[in-house]
Protein backbone atom coordinates (compact mmCIF):
# COMPACT_ATOMS: atom_id res chain seq x y z
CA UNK A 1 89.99 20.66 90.62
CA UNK A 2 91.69 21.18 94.04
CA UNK A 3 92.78 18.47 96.04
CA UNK A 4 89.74 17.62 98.96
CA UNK A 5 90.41 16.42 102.29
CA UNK A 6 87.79 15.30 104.72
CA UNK A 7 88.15 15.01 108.31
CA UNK A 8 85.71 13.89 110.86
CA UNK A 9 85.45 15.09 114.64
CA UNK A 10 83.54 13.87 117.21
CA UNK A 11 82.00 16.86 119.35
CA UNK A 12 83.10 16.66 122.91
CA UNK A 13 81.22 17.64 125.90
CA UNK A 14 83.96 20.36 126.86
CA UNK A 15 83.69 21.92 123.25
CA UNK A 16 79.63 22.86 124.45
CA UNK A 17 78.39 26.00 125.81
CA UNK A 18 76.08 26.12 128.58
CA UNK A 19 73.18 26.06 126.41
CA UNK A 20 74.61 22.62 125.14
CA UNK A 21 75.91 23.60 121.71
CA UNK A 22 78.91 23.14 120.28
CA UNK A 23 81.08 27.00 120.80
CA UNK A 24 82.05 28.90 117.42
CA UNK A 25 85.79 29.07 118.81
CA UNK A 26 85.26 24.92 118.58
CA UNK A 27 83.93 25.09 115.23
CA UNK A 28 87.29 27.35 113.82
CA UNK A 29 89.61 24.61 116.22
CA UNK A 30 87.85 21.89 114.11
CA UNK A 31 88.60 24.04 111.05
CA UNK A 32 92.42 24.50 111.80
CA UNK A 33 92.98 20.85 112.27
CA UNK A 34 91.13 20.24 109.25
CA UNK A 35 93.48 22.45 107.14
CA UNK A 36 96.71 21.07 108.60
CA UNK A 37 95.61 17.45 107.73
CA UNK A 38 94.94 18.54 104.48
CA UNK A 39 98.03 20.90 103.82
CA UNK A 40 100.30 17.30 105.05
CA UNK A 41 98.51 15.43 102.56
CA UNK A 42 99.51 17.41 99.65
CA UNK A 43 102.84 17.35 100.93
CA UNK A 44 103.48 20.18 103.52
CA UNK A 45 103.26 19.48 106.88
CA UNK A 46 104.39 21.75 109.78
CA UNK A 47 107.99 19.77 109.46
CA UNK A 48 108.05 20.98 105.94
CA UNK A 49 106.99 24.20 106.79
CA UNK A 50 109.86 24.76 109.34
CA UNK A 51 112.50 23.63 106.69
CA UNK A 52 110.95 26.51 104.67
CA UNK A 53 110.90 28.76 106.86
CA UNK A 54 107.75 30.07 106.23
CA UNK A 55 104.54 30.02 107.87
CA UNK A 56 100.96 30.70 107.15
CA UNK A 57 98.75 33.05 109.27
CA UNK A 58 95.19 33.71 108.79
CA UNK A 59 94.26 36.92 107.95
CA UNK A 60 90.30 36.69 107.79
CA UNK A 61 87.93 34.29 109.20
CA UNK A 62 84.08 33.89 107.85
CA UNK A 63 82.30 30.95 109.30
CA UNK A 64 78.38 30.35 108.82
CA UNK A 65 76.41 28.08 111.08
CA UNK A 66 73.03 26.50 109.93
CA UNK A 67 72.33 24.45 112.61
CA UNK A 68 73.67 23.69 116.34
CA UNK A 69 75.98 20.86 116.76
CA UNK A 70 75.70 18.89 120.31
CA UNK A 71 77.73 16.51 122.49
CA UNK A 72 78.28 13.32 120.67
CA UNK A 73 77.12 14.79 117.58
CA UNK A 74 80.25 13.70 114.74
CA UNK A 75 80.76 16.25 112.22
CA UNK A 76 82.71 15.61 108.57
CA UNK A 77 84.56 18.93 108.00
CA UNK A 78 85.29 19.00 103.98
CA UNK A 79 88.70 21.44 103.13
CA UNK A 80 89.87 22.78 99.76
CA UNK A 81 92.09 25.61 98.64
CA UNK A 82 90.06 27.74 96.63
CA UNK A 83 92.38 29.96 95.22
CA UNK A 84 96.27 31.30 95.47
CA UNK A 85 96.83 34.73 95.07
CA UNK A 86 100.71 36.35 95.29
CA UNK A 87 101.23 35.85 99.20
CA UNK A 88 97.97 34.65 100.42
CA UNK A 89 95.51 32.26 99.90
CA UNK A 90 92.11 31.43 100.57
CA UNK A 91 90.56 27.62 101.80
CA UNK A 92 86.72 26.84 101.84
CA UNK A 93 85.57 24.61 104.43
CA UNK A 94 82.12 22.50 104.33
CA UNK A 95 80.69 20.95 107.64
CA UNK A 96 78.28 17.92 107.54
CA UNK A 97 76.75 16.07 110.25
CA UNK A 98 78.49 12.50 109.55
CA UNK A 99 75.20 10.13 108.58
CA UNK A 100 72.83 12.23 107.44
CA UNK A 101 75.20 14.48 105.96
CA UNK A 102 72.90 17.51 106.14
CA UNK A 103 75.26 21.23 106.14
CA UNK A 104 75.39 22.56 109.43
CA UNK A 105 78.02 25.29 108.49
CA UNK A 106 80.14 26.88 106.03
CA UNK A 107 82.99 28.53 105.94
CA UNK A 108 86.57 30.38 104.74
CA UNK A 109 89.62 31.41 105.93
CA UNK A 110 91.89 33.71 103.85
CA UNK A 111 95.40 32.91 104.86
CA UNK A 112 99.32 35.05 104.13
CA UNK A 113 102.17 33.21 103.69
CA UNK A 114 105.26 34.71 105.66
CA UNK A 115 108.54 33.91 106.03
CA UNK A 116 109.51 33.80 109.49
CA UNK A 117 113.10 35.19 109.37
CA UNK A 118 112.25 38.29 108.11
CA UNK A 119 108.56 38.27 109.59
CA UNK A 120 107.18 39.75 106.20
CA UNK A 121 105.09 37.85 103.19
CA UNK A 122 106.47 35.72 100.79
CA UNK A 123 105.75 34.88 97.48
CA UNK A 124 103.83 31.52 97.20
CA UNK A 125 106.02 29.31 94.61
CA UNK A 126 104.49 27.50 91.70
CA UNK A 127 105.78 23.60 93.34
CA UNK A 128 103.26 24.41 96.17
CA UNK A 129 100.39 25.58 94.49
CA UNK A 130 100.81 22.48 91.88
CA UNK A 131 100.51 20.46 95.20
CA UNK A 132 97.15 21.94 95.66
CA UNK A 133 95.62 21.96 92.04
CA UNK A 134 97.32 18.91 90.42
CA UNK A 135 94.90 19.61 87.29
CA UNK A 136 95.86 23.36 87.52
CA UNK A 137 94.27 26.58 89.23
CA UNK A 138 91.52 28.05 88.08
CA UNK A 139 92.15 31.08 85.84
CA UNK A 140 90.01 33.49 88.32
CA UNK A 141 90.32 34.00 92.09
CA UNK A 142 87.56 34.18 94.52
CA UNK A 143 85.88 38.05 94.70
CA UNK A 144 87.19 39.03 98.31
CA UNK A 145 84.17 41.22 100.19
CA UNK A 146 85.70 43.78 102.85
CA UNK A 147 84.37 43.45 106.17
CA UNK A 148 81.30 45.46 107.01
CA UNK A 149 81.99 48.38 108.03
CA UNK A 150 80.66 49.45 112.01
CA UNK A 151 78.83 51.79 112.41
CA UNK A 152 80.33 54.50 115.31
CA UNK A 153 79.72 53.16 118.65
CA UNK A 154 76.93 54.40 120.67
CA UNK A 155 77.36 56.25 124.19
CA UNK A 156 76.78 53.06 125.77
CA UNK A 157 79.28 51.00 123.99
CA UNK A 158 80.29 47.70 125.96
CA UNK A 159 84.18 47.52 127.39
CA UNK A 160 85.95 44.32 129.10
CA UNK A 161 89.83 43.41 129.35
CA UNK A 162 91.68 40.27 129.29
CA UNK A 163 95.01 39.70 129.68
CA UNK A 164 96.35 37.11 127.47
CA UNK A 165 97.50 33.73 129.24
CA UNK A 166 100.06 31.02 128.74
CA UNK A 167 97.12 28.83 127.54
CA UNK A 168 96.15 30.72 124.64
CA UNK A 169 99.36 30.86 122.81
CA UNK A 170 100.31 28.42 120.00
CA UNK A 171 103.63 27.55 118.22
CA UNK A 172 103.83 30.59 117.04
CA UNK A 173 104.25 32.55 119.82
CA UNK A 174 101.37 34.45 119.36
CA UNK A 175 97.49 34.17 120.47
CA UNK A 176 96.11 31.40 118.08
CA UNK A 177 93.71 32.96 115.81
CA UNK A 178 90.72 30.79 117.73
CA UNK A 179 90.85 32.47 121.11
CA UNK A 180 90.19 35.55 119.20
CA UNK A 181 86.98 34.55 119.06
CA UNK A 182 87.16 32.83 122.45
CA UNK A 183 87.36 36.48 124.02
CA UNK A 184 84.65 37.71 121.41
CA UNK A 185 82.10 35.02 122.88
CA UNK A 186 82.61 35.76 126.01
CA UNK A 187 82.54 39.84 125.70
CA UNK A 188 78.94 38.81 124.40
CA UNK A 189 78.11 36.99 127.59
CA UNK A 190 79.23 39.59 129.78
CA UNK A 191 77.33 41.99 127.69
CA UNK A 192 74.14 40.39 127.70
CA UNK A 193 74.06 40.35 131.64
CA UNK A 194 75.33 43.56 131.86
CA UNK A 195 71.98 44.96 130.23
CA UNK A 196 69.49 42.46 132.34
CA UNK A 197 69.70 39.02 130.06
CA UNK A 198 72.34 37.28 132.33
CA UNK A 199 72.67 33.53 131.55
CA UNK A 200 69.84 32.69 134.51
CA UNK A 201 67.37 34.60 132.59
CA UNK A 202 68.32 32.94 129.47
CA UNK A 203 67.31 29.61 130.86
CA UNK A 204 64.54 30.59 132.65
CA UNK A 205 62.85 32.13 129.26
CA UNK A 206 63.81 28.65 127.54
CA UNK A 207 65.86 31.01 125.05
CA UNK A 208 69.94 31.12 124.20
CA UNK A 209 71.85 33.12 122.33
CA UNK A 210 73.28 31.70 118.75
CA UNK A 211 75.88 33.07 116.45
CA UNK A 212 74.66 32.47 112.90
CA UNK A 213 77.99 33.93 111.65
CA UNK A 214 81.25 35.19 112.59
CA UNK A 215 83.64 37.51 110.47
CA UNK A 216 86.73 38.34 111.62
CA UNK A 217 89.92 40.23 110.37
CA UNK A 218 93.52 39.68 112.14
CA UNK A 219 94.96 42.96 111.68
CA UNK A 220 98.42 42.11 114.62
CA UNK A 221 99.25 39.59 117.09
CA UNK A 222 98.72 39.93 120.02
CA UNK A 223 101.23 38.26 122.97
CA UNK A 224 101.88 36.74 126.08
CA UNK A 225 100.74 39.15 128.79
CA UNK A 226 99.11 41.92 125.81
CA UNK A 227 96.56 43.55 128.62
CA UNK A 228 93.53 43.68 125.62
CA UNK A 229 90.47 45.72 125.64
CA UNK A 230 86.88 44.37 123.98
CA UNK A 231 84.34 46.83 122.66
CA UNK A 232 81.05 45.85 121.61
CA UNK A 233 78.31 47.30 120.54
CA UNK A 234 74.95 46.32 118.68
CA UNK A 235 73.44 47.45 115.10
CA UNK A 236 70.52 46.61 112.91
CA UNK A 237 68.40 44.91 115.71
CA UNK A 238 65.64 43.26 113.75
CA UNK A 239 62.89 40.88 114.20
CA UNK A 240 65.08 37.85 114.40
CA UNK A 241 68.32 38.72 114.57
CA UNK A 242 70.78 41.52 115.24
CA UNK A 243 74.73 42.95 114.88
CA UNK A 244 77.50 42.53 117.03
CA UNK A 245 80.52 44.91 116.17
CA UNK A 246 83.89 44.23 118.39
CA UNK A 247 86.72 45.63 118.74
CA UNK A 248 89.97 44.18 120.79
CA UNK A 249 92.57 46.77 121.40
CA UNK A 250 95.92 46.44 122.81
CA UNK A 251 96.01 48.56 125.94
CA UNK A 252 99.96 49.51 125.78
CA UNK A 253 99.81 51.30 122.81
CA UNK A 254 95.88 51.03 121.52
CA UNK A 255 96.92 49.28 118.21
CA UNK A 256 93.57 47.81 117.21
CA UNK A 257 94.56 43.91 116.48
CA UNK A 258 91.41 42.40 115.40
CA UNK A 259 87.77 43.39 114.84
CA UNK A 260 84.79 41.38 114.43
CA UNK A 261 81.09 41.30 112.60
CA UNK A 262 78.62 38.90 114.14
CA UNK A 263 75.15 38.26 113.63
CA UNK A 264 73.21 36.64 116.68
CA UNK A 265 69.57 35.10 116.92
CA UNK A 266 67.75 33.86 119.69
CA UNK A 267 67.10 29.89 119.98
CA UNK A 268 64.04 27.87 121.59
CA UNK A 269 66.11 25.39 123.68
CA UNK A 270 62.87 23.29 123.58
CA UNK A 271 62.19 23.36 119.96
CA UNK A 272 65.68 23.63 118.68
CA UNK A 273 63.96 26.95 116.36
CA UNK A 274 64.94 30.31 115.95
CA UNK A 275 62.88 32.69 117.55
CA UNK A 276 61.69 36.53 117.46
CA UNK A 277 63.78 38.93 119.39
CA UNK A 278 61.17 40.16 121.83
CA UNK A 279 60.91 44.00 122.17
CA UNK A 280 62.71 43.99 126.02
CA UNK A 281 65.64 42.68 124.25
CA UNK A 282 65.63 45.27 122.31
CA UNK A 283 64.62 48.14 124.30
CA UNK A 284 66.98 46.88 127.19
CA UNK A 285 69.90 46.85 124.90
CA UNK A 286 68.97 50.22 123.40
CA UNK A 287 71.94 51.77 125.13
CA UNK A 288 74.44 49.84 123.50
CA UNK A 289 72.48 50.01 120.15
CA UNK A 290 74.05 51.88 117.15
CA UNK A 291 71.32 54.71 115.70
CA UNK A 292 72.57 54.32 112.02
């Protein structure tokens, strides 16, 4: 058995979106904390880490969520290492609501271990990963499943640009895997009221938008001052719930540093219940709507 580590965080009012629920790029902050504690407790803390001189960098993100979280709400976020492979690894994460303990998402992160002289993997030694599984690791990994593929974008595929800020960096000098998804929400916003759902609408229909999932693969880092470019477009729009494909591009030399699957759903704001997408959704957004 691995070695479990629960932490609890208490949902705070800046961590909501204007609909009132708690942002995904909150839930994978939550997440990252969460694996920290948990990578200290088995011995290796960032200190450690430094004296290695290695790091680890997430590679892929997958996180699930089952219900809305809301101000004041306190969630237990459950960690474990699921598996180690030769330079990466993969951790599971398990989000409760604390006191009735009910799942309100799931998740994984698949993580590379690097050595930061040389900037390239390193091999995970056998002291570290008998920190993790005291009792020993099970004999077969986790089945990794690729990323969907996206399907080409249509003629009226969705572009904004950001340049990234002093704010969004991290320790290690790079855009913390988060505000990936920080951009990627917002590219949805602008999206949405781009094609005649603008945020007023939304509120006025008693509706909001909800990510039920989020997958996204780190392909390079992207820098202080990187000038990025967003693409979005929509797929497999369905009776209660479509496909978000994005892309973000570096503008300098169009190296494609991350790309992202979501799936979205529409919310009653009074009843707290998913919803059918109603056919102007779906004829508004037809433009930006893959064929196949």
């Amino acid at each position: 058995m691995p070695l479990e580590h629960v932490r609890t965080f208490r949902v705070r009012y800046y961590e909501c979106d204007a609909f009132g629920h708690v942002r995904g790029v909150s839930l994978l902050r939550y997440m990252q904390e969460a694996a920290f504690d948990a990578s200290a407790a088995a011995g290796y803390d960032l200190a450690h880490y430094e004296e290695l001189k290695r790091l680890w960098l997430v590679r892929e993100t997958d996180v699930e969520s089952l219900l809305p979280l809301h101000y004041g709400d306190s969630v237990q976020v459950k960690t474990w290492v699921a598996d180690f492979r030769r330079v990466r690894s993969r951790r599971m994460y398990e989000m409760r609501l604390a006191g009735s303990g009910e799942l309100v998402a799931r998740a994984s992160t698949d993580w590379v271990y690097l050595d930061t002289v040389t900037g390239r993997p390193a091999t995970i030694p056998p002291e570290m990963i008998a920190a993790f599984f005291p009792e020993g690791m099970p004999e077969q990994s986790l089945p990794r499943e690729s990323l969907p593929s996206a399907p080409p974008p249509p003629s009226g595929v969705f572009t904004a640009r950001q340049r990234v800020t002093w704010r969004e960096i991290d320790g290690a000098q790079h855009v913390n895997n988060s505000n990936y998804l920080a951009y990627v929400e917002d590219c949805a916003m602008q999206v949405m009221a781009a094609h005649g759902w603008p945020l007023a609408r939304m509120w006025s229909d008693g509706a909001a938008l909800v990510a039920r999932r989020h997958r996204i693969e780190y392909l390079q880092p992207a820098v202080l001052d990187d000038e990025l470019e967003l693409a979005t477009w929509a797929s497999g729009m369905a009776d209660d719930s479509f496909v978000r494909h994005t892309t973000i591009t570096r503008v300098s030399d169009r190296a494609l540093l991350a790309q992202v699957h979501s799936v979205y759903g529409l919310l009653d704001l009074a009843t707290r219940k998913s919803v059918s997408i109603p056919s102007a959704f779906k004829a508004d957004f037809a433009s930006n709507t893959a064929t196949s």
